[in-house]
C-alpha atoms as a PDB file:
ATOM      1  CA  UNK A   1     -79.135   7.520  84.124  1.00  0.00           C
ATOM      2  CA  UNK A   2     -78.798   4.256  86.181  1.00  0.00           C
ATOM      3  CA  UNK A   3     -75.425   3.009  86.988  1.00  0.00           C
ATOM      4  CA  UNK A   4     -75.530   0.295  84.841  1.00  0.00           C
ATOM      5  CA  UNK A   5     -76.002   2.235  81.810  1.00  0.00           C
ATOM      6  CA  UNK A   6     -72.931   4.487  83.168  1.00  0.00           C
ATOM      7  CA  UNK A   7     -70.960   1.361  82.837  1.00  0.00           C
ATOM      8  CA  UNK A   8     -72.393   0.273  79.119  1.00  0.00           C
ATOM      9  CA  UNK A   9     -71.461   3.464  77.810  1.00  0.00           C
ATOM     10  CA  UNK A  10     -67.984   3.858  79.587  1.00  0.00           C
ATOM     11  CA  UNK A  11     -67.132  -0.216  78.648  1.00  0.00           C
ATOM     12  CA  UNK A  12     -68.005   0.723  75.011  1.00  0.00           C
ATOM     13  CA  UNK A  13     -66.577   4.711  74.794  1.00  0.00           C
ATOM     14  CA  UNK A  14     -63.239   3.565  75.691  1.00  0.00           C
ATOM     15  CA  UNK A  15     -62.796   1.334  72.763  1.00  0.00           C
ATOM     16  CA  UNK A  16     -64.557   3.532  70.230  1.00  0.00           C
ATOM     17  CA  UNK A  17     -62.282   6.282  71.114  1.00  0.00           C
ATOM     18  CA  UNK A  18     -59.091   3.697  70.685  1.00  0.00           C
ATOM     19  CA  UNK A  19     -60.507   2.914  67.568  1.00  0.00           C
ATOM     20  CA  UNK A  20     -61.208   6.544  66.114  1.00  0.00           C
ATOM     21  CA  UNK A  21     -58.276   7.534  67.025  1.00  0.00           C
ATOM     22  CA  UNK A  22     -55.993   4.917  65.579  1.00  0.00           C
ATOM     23  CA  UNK A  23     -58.166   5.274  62.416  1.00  0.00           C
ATOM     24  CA  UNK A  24     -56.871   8.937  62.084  1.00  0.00           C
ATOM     25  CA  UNK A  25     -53.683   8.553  63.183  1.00  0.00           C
ATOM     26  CA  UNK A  26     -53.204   5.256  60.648  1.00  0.00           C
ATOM     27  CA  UNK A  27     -54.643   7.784  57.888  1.00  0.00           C
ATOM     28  CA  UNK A  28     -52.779  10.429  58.572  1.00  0.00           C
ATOM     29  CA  UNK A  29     -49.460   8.493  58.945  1.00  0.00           C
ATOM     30  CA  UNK A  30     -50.008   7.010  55.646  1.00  0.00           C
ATOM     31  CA  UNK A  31     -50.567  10.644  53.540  1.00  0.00           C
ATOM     32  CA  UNK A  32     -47.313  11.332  55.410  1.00  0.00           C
ATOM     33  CA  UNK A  33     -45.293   8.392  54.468  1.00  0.00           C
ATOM     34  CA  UNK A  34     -47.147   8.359  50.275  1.00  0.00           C
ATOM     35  CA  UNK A  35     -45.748  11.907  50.222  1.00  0.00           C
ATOM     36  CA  UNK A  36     -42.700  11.563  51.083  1.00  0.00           C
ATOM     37  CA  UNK A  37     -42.187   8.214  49.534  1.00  0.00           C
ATOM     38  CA  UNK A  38     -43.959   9.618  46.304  1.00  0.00           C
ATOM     39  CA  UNK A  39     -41.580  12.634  46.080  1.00  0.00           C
ATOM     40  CA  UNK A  40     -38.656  11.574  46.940  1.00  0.00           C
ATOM     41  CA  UNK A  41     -38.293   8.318  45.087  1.00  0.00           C
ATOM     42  CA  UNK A  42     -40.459   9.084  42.130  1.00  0.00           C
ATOM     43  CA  UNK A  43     -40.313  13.184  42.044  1.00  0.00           C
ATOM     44  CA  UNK A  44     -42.491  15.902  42.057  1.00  0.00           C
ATOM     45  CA  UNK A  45     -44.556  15.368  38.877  1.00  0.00           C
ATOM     46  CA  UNK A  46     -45.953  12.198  41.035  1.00  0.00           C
ATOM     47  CA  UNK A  47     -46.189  13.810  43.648  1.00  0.00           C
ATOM     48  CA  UNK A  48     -48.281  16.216  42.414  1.00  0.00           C
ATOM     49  CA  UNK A  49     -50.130  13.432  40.618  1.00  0.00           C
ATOM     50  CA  UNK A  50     -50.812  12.354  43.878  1.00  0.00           C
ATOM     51  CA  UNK A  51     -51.921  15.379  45.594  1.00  0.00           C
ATOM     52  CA  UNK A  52     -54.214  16.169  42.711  1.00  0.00           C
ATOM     53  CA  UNK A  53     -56.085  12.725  43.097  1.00  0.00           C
ATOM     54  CA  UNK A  54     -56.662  13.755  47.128  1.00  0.00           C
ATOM     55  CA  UNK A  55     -60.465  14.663  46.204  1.00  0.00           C
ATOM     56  CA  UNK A  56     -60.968  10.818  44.603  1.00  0.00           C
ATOM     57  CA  UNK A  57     -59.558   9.669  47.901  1.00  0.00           C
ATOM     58  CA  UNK A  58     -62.159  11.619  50.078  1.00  0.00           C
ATOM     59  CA  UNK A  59     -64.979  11.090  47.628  1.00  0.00           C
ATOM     60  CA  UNK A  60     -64.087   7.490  48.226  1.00  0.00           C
ATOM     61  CA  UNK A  61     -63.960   8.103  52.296  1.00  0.00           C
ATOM     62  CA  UNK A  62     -67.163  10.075  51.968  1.00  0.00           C
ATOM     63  CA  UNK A  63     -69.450   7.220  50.313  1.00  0.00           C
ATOM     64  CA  UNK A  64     -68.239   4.864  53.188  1.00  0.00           C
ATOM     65  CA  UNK A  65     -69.015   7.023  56.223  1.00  0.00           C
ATOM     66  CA  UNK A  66     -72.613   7.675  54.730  1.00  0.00           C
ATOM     67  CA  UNK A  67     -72.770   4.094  54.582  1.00  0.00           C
ATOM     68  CA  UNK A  68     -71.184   3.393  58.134  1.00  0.00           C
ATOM     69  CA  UNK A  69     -72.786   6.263  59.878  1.00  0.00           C
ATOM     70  CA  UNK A  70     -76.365   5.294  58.024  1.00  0.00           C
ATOM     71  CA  UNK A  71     -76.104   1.475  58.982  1.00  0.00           C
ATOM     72  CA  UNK A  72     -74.620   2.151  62.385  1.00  0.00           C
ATOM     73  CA  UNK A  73     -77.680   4.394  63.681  1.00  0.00           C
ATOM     74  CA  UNK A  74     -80.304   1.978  62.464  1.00  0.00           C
ATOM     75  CA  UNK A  75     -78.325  -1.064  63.613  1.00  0.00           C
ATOM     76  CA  UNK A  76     -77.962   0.619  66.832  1.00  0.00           C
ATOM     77  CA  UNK A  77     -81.705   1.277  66.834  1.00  0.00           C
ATOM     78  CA  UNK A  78     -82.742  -2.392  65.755  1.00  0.00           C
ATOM     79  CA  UNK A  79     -79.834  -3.732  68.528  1.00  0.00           C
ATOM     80  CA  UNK A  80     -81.220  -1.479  71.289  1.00  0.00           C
ATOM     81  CA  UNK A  81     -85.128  -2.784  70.790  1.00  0.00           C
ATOM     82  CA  UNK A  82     -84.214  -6.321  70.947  1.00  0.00           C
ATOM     83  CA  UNK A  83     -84.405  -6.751  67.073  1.00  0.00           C
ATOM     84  CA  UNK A  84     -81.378  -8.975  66.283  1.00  0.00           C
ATOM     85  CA  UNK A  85     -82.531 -10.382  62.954  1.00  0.00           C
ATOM     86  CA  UNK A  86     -83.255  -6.847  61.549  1.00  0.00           C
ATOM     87  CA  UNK A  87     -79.853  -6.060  62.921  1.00  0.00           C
ATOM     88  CA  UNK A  88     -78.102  -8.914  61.230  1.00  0.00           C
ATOM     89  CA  UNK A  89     -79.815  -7.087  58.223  1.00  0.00           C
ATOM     90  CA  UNK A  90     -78.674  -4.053  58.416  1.00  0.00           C
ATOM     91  CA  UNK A  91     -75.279  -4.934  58.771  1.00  0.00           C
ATOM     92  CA  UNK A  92     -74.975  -7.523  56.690  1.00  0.00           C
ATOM     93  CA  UNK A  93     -76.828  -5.003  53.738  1.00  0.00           C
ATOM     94  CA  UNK A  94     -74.363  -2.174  55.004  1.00  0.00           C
ATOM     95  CA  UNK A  95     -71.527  -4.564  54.460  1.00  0.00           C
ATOM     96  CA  UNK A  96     -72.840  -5.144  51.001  1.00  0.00           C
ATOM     97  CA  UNK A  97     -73.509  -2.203  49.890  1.00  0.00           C
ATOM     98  CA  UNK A  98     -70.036  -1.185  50.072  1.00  0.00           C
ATOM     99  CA  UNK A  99     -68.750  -3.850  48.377  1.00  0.00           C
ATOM    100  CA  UNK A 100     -70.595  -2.715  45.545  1.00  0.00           C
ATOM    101  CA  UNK A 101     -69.896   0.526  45.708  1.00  0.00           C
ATOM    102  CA  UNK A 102     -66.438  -0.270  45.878  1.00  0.00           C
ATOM    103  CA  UNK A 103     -66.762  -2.133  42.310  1.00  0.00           C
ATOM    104  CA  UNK A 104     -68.554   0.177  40.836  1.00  0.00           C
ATOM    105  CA  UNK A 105     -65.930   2.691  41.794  1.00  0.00           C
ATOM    106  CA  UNK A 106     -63.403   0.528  40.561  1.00  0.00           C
ATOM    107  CA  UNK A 107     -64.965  -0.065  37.033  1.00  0.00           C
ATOM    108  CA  UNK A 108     -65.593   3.551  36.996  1.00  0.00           C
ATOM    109  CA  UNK A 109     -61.809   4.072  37.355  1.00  0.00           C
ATOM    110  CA  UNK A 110     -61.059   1.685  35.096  1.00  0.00           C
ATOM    111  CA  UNK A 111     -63.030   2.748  32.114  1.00  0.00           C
ATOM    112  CA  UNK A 112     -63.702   6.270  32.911  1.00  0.00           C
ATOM    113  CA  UNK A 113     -60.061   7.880  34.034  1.00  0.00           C
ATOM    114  CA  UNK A 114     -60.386  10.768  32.859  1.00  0.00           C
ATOM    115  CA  UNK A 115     -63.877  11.515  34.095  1.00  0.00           C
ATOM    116  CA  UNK A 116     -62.747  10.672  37.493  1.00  0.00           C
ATOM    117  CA  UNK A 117     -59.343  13.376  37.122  1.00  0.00           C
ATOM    118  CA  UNK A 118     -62.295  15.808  35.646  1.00  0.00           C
ATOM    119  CA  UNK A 119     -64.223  15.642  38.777  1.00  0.00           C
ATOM    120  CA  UNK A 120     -61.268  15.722  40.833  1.00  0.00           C
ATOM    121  CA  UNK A 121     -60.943  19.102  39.479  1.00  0.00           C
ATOM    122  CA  UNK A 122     -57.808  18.677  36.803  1.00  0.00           C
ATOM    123  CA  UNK A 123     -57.553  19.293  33.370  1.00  0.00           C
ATOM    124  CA  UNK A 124     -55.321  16.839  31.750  1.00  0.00           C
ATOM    125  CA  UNK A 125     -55.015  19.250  28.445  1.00  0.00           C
ATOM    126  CA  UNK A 126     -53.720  21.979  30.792  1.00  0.00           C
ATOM    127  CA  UNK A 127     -51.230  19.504  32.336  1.00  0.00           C
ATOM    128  CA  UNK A 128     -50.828  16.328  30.213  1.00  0.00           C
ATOM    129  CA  UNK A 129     -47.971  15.637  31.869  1.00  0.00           C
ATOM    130  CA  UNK A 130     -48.881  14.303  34.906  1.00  0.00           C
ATOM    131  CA  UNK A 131     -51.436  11.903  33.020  1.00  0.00           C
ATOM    132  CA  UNK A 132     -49.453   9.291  33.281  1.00  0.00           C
ATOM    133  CA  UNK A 133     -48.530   9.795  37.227  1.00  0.00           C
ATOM    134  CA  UNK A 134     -52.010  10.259  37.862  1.00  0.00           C
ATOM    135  CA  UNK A 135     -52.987   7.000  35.876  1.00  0.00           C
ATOM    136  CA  UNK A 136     -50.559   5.061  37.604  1.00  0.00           C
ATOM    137  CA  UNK A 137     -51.318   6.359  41.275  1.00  0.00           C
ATOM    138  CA  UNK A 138     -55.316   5.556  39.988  1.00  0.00           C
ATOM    139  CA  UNK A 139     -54.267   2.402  38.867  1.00  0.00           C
ATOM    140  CA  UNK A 140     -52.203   0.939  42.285  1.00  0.00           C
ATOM    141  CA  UNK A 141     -54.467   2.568  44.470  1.00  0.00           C
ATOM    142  CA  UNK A 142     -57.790   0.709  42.721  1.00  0.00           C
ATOM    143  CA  UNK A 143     -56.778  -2.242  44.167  1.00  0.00           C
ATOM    144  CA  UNK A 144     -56.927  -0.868  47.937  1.00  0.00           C
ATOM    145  CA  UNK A 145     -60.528   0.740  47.371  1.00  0.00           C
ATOM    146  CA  UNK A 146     -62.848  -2.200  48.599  1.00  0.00           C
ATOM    147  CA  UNK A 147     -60.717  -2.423  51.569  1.00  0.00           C
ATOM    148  CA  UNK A 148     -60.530   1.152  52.619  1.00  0.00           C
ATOM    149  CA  UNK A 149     -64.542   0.972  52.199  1.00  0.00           C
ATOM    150  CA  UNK A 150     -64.562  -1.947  54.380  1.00  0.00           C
ATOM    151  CA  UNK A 151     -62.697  -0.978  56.873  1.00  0.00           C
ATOM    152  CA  UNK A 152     -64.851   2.496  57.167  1.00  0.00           C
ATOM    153  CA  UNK A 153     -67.849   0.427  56.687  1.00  0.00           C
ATOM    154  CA  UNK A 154     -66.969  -1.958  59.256  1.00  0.00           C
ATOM    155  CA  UNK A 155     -65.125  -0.592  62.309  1.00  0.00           C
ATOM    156  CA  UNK A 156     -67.879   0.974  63.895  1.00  0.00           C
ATOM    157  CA  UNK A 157     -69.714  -2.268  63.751  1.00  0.00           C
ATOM    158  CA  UNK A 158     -66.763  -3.599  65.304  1.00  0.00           C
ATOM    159  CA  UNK A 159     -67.312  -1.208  68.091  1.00  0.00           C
ATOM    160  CA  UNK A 160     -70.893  -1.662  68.768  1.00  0.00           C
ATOM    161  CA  UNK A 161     -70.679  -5.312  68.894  1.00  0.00           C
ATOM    162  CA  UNK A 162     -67.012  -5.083  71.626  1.00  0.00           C
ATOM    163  CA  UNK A 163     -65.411  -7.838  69.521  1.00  0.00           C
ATOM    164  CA  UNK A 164     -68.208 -10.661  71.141  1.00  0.00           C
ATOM    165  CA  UNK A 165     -69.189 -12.158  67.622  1.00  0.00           C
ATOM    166  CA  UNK A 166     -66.534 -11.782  65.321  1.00  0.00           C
ATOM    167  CA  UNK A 167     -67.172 -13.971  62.429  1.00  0.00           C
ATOM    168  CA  UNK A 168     -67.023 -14.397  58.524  1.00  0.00           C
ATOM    169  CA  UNK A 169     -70.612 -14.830  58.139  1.00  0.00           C
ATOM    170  CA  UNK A 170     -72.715 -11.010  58.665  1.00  0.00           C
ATOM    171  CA  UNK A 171     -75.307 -12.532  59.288  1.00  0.00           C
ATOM    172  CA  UNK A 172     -74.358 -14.013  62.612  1.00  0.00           C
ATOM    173  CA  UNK A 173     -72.505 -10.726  63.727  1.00  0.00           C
ATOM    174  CA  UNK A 174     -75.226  -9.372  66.630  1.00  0.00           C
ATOM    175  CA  UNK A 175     -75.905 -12.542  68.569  1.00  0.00           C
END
């Protein structure tokens, strides 16, 4: 390995680890603080509303790394071969694509609650008590699912391009 690849991967491993990491930390920090927010303010039948909807949450997490991971290789690829148009497409599809899976999750959760608790694993005739917590929680936390899609979607873009070609417009994001 040449030196100057040495310093491409060092100049770009630095911020991809700042990024990762604040990612989990930010993540983690926030179960922490809806927990204890959750149960102390609103008690524990919404808490374990909450806790039961934790499998929607990583379903939701899951979809948006296959995305990210997916578009990232292949943008990487297309980036690394000179193809800058194909990359622009990639992205831009990858970008996309999550927004619509982030509306059809939130029609799904509109329309379909109690599929979504089903597949979560709970039985609102066992418990029909925490219904209403658990429609509540669904129904806040719908409006922060295109944005927690985007922001898995997007920050390893963000990575891969250092922050040269921020801009509204995917299309123009690998110049």
């Amino acid at each position: 390995m040449s030196k100057r690849e040495k310093d491409v991967l060092s100049s770009m491993f630095l911020p991809a680890a700042i990024v990762m990491i604040f990612t989990q930390v930010t993540g983690v920090v926030a179960n922490i603080i809806d927990g204890v927010i959750t149960s102390r303010f609103l008690g524990s039948d919404a808490y374990s509303a909450v806790s039961l909807l934790g499998p929607m949450v990583n379903i939701i997490l899951l979809l948006a790394s296959f995305i990210s991971i997916g578009g990232q290789i292949v943008c990487a690829h297309k980036v690394g071969t000179g193809e800058r148009e194909e990359a622009n497409a990639v992205f831009s599809f990858s970008v996309y694509f999550g927004i619509f899976i982030a509306v059809l999750f939130v029609i799904f959760s509109i329309f379909c609650p109690d599929v979504l608790f089903c597949i979560c694993g709970v039985s609102v005739s066992k418990r029909p008590d925490l219904y209403s917590h658990m429609l509540n929680y669904l129904h806040g936390y719908l409006i922060g699912i295109p944005a927690v899609i985007l922001v898995q979607v997007l920050s390893p873009f963000l990575v891969m391009d250092n922050g040269k070609s921020l801009s509204p417009c995917p299309r123009q994001f690998f110049v």
